[in-house]
C-alpha atoms as a PDB file:
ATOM      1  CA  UNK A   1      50.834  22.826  43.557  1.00  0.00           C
ATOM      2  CA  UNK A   2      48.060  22.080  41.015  1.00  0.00           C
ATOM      3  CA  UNK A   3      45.338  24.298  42.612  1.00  0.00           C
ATOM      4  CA  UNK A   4      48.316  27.386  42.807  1.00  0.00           C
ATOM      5  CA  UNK A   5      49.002  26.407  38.851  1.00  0.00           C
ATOM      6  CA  UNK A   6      45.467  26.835  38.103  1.00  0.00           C
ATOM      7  CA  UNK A   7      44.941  29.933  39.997  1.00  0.00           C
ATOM      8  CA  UNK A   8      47.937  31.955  39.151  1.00  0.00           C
ATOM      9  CA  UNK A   9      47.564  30.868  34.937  1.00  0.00           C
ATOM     10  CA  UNK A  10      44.225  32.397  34.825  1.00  0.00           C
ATOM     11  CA  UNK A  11      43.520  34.941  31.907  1.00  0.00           C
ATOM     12  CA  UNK A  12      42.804  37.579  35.030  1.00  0.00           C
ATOM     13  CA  UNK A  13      46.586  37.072  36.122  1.00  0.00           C
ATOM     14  CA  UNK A  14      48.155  37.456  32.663  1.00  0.00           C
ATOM     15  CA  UNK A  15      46.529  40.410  32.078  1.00  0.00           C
ATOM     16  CA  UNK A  16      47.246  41.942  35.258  1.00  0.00           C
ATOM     17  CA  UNK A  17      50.995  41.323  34.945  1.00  0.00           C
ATOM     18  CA  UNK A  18      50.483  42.627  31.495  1.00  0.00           C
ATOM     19  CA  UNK A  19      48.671  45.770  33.325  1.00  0.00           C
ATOM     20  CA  UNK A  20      51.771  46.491  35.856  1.00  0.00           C
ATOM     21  CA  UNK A  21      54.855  46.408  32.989  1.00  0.00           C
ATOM     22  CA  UNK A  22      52.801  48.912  31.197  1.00  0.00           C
ATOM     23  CA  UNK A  23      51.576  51.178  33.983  1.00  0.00           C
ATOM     24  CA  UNK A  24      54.656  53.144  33.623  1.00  0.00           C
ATOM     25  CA  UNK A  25      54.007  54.046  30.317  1.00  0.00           C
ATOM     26  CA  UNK A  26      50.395  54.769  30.712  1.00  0.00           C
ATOM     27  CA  UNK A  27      50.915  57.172  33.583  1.00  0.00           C
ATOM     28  CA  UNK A  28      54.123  58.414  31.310  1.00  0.00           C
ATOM     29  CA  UNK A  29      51.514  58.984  28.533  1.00  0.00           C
ATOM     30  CA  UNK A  30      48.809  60.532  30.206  1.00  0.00           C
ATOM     31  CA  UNK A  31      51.358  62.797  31.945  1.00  0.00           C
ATOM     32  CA  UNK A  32      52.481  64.009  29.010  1.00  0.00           C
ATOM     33  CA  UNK A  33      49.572  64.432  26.807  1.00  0.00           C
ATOM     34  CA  UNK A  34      47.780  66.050  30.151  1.00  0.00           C
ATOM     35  CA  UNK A  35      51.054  68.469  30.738  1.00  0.00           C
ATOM     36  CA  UNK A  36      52.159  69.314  27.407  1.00  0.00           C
ATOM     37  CA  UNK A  37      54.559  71.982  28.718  1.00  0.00           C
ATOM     38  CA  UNK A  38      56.458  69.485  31.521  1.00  0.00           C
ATOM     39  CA  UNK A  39      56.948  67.046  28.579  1.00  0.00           C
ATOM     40  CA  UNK A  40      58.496  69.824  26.353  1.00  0.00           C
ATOM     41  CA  UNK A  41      60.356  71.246  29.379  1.00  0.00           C
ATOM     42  CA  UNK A  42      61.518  67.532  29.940  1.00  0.00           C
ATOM     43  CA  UNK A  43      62.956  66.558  26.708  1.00  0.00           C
ATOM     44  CA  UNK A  44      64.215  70.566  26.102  1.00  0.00           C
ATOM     45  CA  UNK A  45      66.248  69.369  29.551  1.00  0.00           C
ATOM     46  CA  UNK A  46      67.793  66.520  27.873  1.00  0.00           C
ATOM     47  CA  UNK A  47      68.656  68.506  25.040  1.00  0.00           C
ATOM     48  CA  UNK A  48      66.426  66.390  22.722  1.00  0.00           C
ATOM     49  CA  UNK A  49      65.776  68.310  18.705  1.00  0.00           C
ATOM     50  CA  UNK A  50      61.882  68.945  17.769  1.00  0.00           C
ATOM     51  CA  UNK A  51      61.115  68.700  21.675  1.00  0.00           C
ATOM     52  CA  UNK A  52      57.196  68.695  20.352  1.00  0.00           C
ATOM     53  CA  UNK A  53      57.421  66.328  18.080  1.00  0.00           C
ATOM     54  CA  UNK A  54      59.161  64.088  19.988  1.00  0.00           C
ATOM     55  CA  UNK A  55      56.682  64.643  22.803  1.00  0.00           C
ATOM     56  CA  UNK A  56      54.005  64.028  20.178  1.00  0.00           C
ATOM     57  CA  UNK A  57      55.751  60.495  19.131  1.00  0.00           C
ATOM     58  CA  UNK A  58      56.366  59.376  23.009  1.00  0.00           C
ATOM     59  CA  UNK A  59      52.979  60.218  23.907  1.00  0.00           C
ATOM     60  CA  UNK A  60      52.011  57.837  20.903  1.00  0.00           C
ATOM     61  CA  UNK A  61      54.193  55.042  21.663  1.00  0.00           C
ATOM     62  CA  UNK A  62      53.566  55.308  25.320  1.00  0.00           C
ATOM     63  CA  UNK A  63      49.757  54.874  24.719  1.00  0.00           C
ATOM     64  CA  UNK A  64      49.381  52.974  21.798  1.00  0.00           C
ATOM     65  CA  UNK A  65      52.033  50.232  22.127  1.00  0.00           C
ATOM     66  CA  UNK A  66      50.422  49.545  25.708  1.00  0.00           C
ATOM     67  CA  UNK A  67      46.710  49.369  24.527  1.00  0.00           C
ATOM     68  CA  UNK A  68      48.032  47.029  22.133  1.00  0.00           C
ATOM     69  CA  UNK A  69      49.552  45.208  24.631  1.00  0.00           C
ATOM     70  CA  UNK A  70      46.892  45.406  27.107  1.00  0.00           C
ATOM     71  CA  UNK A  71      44.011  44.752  23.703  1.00  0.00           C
ATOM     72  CA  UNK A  72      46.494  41.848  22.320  1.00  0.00           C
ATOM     73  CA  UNK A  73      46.171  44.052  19.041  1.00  0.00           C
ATOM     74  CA  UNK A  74      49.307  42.605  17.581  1.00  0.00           C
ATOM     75  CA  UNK A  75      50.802  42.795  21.138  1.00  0.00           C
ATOM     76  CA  UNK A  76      54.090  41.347  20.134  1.00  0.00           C
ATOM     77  CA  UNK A  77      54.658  44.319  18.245  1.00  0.00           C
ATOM     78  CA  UNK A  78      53.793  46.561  20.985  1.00  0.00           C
ATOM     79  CA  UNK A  79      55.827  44.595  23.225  1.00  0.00           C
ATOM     80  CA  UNK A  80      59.153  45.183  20.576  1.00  0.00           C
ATOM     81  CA  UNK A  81      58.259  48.908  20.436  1.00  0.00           C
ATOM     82  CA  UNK A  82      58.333  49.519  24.382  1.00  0.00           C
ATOM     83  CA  UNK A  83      61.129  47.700  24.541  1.00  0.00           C
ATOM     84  CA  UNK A  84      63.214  49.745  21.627  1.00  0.00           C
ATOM     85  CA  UNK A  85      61.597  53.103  23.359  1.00  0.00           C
ATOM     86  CA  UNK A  86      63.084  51.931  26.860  1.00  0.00           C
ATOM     87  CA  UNK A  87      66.507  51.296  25.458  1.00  0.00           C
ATOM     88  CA  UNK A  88      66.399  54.629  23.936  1.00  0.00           C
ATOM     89  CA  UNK A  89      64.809  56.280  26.371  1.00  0.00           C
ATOM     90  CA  UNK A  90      67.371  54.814  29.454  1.00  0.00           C
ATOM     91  CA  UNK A  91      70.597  56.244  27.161  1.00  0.00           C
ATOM     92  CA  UNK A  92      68.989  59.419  27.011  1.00  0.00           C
ATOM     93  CA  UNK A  93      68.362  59.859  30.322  1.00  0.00           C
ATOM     94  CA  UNK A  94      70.376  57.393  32.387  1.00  0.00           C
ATOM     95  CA  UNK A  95      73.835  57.951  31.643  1.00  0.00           C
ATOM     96  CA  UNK A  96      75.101  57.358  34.978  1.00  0.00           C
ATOM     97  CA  UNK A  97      78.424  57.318  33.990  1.00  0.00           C
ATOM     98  CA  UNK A  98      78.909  60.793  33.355  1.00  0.00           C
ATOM     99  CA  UNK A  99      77.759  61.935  36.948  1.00  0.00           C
ATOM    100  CA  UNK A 100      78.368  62.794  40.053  1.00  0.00           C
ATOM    101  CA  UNK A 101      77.438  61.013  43.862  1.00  0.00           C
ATOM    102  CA  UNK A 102      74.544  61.436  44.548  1.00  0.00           C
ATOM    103  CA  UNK A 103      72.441  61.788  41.482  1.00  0.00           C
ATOM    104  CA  UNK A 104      75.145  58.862  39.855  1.00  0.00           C
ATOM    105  CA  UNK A 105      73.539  56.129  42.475  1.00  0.00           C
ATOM    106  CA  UNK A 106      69.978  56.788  41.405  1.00  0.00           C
ATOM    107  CA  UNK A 107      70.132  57.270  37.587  1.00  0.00           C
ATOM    108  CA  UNK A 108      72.394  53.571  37.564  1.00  0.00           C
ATOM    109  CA  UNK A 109      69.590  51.939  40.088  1.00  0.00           C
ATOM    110  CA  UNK A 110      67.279  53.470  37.233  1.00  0.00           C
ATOM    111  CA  UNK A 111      69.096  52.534  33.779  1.00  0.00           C
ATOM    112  CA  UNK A 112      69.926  48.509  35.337  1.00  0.00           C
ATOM    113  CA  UNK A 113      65.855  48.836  36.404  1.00  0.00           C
ATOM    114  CA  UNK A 114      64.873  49.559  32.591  1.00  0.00           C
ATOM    115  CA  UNK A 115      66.543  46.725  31.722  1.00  0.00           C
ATOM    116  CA  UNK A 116      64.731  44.670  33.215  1.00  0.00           C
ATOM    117  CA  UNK A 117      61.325  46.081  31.513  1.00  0.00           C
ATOM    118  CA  UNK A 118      63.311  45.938  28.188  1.00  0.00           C
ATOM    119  CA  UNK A 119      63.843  42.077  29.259  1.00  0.00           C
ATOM    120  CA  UNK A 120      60.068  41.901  30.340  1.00  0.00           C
ATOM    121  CA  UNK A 121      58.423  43.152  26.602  1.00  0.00           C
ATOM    122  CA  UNK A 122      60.836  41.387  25.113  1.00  0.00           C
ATOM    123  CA  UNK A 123      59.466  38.133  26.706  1.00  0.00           C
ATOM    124  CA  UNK A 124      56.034  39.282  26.410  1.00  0.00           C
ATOM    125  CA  UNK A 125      56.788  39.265  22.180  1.00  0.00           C
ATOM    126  CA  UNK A 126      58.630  36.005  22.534  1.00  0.00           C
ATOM    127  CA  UNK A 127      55.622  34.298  23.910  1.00  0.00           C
ATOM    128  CA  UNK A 128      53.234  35.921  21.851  1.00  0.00           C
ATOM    129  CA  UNK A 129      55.151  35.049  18.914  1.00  0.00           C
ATOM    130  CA  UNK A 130      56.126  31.774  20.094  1.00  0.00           C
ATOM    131  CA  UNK A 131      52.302  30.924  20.716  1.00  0.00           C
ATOM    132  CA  UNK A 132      51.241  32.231  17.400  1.00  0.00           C
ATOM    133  CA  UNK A 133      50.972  35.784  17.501  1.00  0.00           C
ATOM    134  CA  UNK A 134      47.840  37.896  17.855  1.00  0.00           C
ATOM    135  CA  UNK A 135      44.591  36.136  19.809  1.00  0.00           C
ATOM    136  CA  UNK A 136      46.521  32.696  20.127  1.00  0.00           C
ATOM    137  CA  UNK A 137      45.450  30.699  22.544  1.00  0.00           C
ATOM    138  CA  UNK A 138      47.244  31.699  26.052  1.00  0.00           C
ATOM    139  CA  UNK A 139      46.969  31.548  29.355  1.00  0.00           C
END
């Protein structure tokens, strides 16, 4: 148990998890700023106002909160922001409740899924807060 404690608590590890809850948003990001046009066509689906600038501002938070995650630049905060942009993000385009079989089954696997990255920053800030905030001493 010791040796599996002090292999899986490594700084390597941390990051990496830190690496996977964020590789959503850095694909999301990259997609977007790559493929302006799908990411106005996107939120113009959804029926979201200013479809640029809102592409603009995801692109942003996509990117920047996770390379402050990933930098521990104030990760905490980054950490709070994905999580708020999640929530928002899985009303906008996760409202399950208002559909039809098939497409109903998917979008609630995929709103009850967010939640569980919303619960994931969120823990990343509690730690990081708990543990004194930006380049504290962690594992």
């Amino acid at each position: 148990m010791n040796a599996l404690r002090k292999a899986f608590t490594t700084a390597a590890v941390h990051w990496f998890a830190l690496l996977c809850l964020c590789a959503a948003y850095l694909q999301g990001g990259i997609s977007k700023a790559t493929d302006f046009a799908g990411a106005l066509a996107e939120f113009q689906h959804f029926g979201i106002p200013m479809p640029a600038l809102i592409a603009i501002a995801t692109i942003v938070v996509e990117l920047g909160a996770s390379l402050m995650i990933l930098t521990d630049f104030h990760r905490w905060l980054g950490a709070l922001a994905l999580a708020g942009f999640t929530l928002f993000a899985t009303f906008v385009a996760n409202r399950f409740w208002g559909m039809a079989p098939p497409e109903r089954f998917m979008a609630a696997n995929a709103f009850f899924e967010h939640w569980g990255l919303i619960g994931g920053f969120v823990l990343v800030a509690w730690h990081d807060l708990r543990h004194g905030g930006d380049n504290a001493a962690r594992p």
